[in-house]
PDB file of N, CA and C in Angstrom:
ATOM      1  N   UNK A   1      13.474 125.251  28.649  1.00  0.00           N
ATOM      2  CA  UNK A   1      12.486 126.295  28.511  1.00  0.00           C
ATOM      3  C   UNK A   1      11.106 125.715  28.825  1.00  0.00           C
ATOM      4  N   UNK A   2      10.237 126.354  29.514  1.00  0.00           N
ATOM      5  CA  UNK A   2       8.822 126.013  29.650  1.00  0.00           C
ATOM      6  C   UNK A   2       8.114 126.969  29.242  1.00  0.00           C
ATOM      7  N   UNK A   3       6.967 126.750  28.435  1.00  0.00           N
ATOM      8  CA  UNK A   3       6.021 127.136  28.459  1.00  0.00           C
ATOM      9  C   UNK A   3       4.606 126.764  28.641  1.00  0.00           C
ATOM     10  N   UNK A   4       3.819 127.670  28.764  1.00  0.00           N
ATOM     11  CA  UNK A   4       2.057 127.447  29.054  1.00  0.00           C
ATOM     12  C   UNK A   4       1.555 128.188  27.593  1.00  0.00           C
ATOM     13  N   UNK A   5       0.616 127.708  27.823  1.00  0.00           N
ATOM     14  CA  UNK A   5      -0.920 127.952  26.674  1.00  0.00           C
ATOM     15  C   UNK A   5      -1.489 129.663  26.997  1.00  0.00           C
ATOM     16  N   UNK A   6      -1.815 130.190  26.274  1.00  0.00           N
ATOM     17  CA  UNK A   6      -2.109 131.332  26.455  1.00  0.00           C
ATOM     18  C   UNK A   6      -4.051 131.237  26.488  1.00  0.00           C
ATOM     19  N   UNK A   7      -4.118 132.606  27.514  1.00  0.00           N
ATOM     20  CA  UNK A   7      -5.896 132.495  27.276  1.00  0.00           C
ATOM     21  C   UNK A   7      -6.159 132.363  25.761  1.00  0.00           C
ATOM     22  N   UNK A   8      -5.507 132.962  25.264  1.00  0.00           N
ATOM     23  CA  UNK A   8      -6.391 132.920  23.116  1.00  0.00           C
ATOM     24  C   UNK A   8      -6.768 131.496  23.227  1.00  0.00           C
ATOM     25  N   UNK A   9      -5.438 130.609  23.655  1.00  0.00           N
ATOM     26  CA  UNK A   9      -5.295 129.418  22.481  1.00  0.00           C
ATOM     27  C   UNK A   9      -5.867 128.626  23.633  1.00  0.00           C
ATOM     28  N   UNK A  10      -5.674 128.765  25.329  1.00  0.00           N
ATOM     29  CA  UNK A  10      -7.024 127.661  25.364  1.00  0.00           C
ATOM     30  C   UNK A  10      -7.689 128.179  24.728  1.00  0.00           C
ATOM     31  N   UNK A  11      -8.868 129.130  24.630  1.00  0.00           N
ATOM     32  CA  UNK A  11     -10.142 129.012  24.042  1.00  0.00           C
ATOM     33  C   UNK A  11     -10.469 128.148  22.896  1.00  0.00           C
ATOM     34  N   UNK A  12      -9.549 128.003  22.076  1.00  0.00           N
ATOM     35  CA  UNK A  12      -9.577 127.116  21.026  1.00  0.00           C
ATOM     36  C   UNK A  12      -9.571 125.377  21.226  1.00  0.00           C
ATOM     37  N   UNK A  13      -8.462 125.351  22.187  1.00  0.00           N
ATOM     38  CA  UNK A  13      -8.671 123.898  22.873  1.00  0.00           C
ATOM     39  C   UNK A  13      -9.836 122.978  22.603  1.00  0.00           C
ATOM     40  N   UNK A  14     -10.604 123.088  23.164  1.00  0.00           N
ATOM     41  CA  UNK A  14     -11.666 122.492  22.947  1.00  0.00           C
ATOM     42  C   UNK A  14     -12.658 122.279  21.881  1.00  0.00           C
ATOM     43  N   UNK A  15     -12.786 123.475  20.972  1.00  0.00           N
ATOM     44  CA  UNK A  15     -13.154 123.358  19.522  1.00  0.00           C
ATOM     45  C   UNK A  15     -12.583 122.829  18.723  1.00  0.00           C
ATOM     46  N   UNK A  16     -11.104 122.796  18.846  1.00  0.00           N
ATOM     47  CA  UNK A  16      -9.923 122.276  18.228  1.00  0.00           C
ATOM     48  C   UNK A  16     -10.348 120.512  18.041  1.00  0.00           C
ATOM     49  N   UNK A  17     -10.078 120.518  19.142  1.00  0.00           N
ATOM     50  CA  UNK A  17     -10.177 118.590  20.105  1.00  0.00           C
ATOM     51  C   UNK A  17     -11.609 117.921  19.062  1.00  0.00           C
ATOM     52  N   UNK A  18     -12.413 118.962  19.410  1.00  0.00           N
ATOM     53  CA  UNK A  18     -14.308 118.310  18.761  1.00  0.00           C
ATOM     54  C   UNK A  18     -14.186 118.482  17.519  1.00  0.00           C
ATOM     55  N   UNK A  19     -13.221 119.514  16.850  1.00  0.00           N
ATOM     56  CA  UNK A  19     -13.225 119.334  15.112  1.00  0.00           C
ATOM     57  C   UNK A  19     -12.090 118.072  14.476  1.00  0.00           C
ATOM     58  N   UNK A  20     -11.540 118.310  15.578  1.00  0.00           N
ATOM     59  CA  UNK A  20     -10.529 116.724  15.410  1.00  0.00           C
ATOM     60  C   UNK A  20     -10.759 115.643  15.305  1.00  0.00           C
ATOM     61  N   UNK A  21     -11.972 115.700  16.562  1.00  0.00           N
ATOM     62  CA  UNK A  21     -12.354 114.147  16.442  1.00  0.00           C
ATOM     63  C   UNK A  21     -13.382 114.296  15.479  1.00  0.00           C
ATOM     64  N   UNK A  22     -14.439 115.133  14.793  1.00  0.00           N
ATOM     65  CA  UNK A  22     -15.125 115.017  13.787  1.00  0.00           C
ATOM     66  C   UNK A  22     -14.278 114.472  12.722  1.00  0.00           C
ATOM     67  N   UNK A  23     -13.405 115.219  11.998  1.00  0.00           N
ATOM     68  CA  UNK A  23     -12.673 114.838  11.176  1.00  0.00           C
ATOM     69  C   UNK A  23     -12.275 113.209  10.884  1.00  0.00           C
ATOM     70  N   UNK A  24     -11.976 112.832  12.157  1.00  0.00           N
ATOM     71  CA  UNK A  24     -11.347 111.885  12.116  1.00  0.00           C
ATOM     72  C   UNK A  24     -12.361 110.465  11.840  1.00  0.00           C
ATOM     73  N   UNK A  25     -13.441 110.767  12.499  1.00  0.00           N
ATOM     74  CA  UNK A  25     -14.801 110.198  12.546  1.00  0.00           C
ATOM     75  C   UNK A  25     -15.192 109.967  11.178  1.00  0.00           C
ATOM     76  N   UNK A  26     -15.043 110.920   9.949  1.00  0.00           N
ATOM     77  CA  UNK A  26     -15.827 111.218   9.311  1.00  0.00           C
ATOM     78  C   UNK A  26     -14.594 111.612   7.907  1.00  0.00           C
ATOM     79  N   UNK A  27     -13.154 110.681   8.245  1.00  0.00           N
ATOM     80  CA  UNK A  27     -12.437 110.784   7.065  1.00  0.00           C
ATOM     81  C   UNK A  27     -12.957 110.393   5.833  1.00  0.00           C
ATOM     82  N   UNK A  28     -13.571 109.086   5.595  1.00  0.00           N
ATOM     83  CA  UNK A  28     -13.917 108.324   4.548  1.00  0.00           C
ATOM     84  C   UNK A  28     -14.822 109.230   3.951  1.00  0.00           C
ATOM     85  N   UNK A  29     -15.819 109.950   4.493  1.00  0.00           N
ATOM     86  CA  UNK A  29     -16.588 110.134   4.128  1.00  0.00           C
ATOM     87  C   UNK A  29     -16.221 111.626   3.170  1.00  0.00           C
ATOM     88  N   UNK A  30     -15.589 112.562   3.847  1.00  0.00           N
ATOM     89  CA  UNK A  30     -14.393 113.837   3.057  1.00  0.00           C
ATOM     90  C   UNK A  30     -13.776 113.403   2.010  1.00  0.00           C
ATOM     91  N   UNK A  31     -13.133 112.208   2.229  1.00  0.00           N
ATOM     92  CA  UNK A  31     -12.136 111.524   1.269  1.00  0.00           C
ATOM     93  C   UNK A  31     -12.609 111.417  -0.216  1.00  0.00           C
ATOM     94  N   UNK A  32     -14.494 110.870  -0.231  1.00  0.00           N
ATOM     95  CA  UNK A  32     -15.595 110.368  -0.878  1.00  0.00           C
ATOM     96  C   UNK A  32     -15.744 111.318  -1.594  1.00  0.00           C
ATOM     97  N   UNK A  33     -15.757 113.066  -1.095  1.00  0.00           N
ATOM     98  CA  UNK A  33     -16.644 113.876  -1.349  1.00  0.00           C
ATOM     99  C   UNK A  33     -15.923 114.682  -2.097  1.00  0.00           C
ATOM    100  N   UNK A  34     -14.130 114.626  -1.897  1.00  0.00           N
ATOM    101  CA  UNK A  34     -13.329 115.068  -2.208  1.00  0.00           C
ATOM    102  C   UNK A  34     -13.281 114.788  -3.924  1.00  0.00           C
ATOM    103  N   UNK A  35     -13.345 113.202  -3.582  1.00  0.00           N
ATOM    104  CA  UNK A  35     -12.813 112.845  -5.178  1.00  0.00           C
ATOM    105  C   UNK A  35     -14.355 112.789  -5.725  1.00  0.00           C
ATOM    106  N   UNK A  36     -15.100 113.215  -5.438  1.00  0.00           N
ATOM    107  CA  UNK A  36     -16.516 113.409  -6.318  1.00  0.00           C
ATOM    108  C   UNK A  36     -16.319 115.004  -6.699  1.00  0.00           C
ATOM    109  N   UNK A  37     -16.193 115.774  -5.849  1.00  0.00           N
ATOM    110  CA  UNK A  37     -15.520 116.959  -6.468  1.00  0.00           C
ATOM    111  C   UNK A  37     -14.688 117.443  -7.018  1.00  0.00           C
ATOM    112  N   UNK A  38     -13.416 116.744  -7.115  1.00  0.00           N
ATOM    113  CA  UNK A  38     -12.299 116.767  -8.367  1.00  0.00           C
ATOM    114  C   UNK A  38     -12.615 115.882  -9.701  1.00  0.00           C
ATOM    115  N   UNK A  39     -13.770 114.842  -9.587  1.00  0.00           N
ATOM    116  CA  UNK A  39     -13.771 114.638 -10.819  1.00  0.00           C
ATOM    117  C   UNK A  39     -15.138 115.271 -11.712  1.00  0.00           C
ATOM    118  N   UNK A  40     -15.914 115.925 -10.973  1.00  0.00           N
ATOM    119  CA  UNK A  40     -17.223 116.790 -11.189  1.00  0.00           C
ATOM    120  C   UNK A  40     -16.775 117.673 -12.681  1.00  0.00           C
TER     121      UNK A  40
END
């Protein structure tokens, strides 16, 4: 079976990709903020 990407979900592609790599950039720092807010 093959398939392709639909117009919706490229559009997302690329926002997807740049919130990904933010994330990823910027784990420690979520991780930090996380457990300052569960123990708040």
């Amino acid at each position: 079976m093959e398939s392709t990407m639909t117009a919706h979900a490229a559009e997302l592609d690329e926002p997807l990709h740049a919130w990904s790599a933010w994330a990823a950039k910027h784990r420690s720092k979520v991780a930090e903020a996380r457990r300052a807010y569960d123990f708040a």
